[in-house]
Protein backbone atom coordinates (compact mmCIF):
# COMPACT_ATOMS: atom_id res chain seq x y z
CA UNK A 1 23.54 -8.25 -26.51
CA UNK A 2 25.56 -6.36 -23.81
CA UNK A 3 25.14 -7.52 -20.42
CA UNK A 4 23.91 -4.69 -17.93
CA UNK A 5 25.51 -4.47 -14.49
CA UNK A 6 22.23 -4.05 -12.12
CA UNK A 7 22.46 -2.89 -8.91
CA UNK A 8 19.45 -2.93 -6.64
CA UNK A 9 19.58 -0.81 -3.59
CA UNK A 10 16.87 -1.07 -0.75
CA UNK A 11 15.24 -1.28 2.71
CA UNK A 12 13.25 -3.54 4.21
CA UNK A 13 12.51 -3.83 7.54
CA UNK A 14 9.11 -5.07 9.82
CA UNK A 15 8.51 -8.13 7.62
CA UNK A 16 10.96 -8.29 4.21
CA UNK A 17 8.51 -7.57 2.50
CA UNK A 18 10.96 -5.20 0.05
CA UNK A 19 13.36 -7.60 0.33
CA UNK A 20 11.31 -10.60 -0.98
CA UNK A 21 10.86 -8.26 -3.88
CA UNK A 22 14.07 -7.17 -4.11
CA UNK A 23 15.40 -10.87 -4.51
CA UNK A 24 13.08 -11.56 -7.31
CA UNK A 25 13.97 -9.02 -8.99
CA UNK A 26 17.56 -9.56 -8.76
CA UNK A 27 17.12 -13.44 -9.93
CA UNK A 28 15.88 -11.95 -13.25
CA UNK A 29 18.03 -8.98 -13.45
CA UNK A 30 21.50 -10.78 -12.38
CA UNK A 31 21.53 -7.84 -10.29
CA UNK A 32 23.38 -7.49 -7.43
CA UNK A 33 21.83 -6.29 -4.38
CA UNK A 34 22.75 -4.28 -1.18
CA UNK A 35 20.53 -2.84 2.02
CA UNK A 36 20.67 0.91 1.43
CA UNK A 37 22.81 1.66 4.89
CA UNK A 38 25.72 -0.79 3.52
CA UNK A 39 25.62 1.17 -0.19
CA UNK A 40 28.49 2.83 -1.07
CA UNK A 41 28.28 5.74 -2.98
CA UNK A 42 31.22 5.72 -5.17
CA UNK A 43 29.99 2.43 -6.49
CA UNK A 44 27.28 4.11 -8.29
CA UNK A 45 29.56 4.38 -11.58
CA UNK A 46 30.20 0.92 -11.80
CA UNK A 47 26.23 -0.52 -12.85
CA UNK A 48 24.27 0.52 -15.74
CA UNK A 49 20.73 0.30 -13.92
CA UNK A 50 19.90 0.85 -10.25
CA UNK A 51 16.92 0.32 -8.55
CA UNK A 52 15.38 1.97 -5.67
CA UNK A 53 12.89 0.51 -3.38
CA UNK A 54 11.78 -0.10 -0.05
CA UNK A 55 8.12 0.18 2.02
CA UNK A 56 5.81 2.86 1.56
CA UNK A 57 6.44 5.07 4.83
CA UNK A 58 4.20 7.44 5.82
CA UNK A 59 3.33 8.18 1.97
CA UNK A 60 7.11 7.98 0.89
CA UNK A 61 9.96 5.64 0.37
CA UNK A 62 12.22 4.95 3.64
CA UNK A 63 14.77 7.90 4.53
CA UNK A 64 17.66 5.80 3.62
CA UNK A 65 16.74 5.91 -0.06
CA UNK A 66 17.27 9.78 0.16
CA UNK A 67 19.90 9.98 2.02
CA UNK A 68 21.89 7.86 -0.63
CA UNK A 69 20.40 10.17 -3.04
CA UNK A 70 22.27 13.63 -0.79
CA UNK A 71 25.66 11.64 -0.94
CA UNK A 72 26.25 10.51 -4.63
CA UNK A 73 27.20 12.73 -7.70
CA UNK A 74 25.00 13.83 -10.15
CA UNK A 75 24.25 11.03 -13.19
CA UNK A 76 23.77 11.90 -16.52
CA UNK A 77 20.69 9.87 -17.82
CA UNK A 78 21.76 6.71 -15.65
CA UNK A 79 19.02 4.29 -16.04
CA UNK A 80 17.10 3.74 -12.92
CA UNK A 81 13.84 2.37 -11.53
CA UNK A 82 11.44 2.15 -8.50
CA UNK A 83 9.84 -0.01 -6.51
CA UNK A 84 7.83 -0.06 -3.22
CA UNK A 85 5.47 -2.77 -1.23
CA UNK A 86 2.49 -1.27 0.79
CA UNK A 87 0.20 -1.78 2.83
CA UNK A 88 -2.31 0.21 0.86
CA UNK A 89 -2.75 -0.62 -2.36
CA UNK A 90 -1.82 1.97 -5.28
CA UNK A 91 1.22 2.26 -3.82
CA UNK A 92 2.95 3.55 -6.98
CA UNK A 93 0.82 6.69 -6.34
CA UNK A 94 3.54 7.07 -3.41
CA UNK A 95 6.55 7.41 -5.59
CA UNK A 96 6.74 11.37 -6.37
CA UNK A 97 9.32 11.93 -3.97
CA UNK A 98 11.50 9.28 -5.03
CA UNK A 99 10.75 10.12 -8.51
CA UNK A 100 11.39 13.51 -8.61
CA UNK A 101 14.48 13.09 -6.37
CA UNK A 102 16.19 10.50 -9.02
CA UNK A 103 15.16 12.65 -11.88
CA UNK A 104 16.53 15.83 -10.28
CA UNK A 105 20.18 14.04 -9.80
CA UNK A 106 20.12 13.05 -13.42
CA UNK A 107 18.65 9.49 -13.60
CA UNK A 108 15.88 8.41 -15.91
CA UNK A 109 13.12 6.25 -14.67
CA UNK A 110 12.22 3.41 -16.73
CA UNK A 111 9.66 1.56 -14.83
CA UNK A 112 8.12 1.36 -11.25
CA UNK A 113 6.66 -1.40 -9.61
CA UNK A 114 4.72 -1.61 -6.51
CA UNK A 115 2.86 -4.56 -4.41
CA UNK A 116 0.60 -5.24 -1.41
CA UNK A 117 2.61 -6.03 1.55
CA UNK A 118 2.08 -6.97 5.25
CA UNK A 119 1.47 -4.01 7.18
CA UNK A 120 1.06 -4.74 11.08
CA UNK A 121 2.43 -1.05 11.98
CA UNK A 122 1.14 0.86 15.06
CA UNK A 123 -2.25 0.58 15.29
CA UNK A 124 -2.81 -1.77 12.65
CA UNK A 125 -0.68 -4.50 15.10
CA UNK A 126 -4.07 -4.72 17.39
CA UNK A 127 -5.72 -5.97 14.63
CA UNK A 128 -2.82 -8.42 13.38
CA UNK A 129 -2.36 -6.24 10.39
CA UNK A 130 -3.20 -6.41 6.64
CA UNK A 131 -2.12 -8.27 3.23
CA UNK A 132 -0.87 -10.98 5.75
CA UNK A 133 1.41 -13.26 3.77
CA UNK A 134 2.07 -10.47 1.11
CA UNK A 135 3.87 -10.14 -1.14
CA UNK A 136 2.49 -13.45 -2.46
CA UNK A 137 3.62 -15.99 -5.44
CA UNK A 138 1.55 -14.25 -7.71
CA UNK A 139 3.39 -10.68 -6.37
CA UNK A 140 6.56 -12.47 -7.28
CA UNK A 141 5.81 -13.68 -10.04
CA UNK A 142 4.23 -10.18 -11.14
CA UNK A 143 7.84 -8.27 -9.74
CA UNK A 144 9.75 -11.03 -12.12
CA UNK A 145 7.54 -10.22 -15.01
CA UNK A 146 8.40 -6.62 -14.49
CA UNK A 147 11.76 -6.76 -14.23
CA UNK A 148 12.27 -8.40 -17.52
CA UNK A 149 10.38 -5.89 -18.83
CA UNK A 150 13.20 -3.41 -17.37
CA UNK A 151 15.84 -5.27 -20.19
CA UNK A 152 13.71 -5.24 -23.19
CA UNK A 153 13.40 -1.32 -22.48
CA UNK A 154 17.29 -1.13 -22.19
C-alpha cells in the first residue's frame, strides 16, 4: 500500500481546541501539520491529502483558511477534507463555505468532521462559557476514528 503524504493545515486560537483535534488526527494520519499563517503555498504539491480546519467563526471557518485558499493554484481532484470544533453543536452544518471554496479550486472532499468545543467568546465569557473541557477523550477518540476512515477511502 502506498504511503500518503498528509498535510493538515489549521487555526486554533482561544483554547486549542482545533489544535487538540488537529494532533489526533495527525497521530493517525502520519500527517504533518502547520498553523495556517506559517503554510506555504507552494508546498501544496508535495502531499496527497490536506486537511482544513479550524473553529467555527461566526458560522464559518477562520479567515486564514481562505486566504490560503486565494494564494495557491488550482488542484486537479487533490484529495482534501474538513474539520471544525464549535461551540454549537452541528457544526458540520457550518462547512459550505469551506466546502464550496475547496471544491471550486479543484479539490475533492472526502470526509468532514466536526466536535463540541469550549466556547467562552464575548458574551458567553460572563457565563464561563460552554462545552468546558471540550473536545473531550471521547472527541478524540471519535476525530481518530475518523481519520482512519480518511485512508480506507484513499
Amino acid at each position: 500500500m502506498k504511503k500518503i503524504k498528509t498535510l493538515i493545515i489549521y487555526f486554533s486560537f482561544h483554547h486549542k481546541n482545533t489544535q487538540k483535534v488537529a494532533r489526533a488526527m495527525a497521530d493517525v494520519l502520519k500527517a504533518s501539520l502547520v498553523e495556517a499563517p506559517d503554510f506555504n503555498p507552494a508546498s501544496i504539491s508535495d502531499y496527497d491529502l490536506i486537511g482544513f480546519g479550524s473553529g467555527i467563526y461566526f458560522f464559518k471557518h477562520h479567515k486564514s483558511l481562505f486566504k490560503i485558499l486565494k494564494e495557491i493554484k488550482p488542484q486537479k481532484e487533490k484529495k482534501a477534507f474538513i474539520f471544525s470544533t464549535s461551540g454549537a453543536p452541528n457544526g458540520q452544518r457550518q462547512h459550505k463555505k469551506l466546502k464550496k471554496a475547496l471544491i471550486k479550486k479543484g479539490f475533492k472532499i472526502i470526509g468532514e468532521f466536526n466536535c463540541l468545543g469550549w466556547d467562552s467568546f464575548g458574551p458567553l465569557r460572563l457565563i464561563g462559557g460552554i462545552n468546558k473541557d471540550r473536545p473531550n477523550d471521547k472527541d478524540l477518540k471519535e476525530a481518530k476514528i475518523f481519520a482512519k476512515s480518511l485512508l480506507e477511502k484513499f
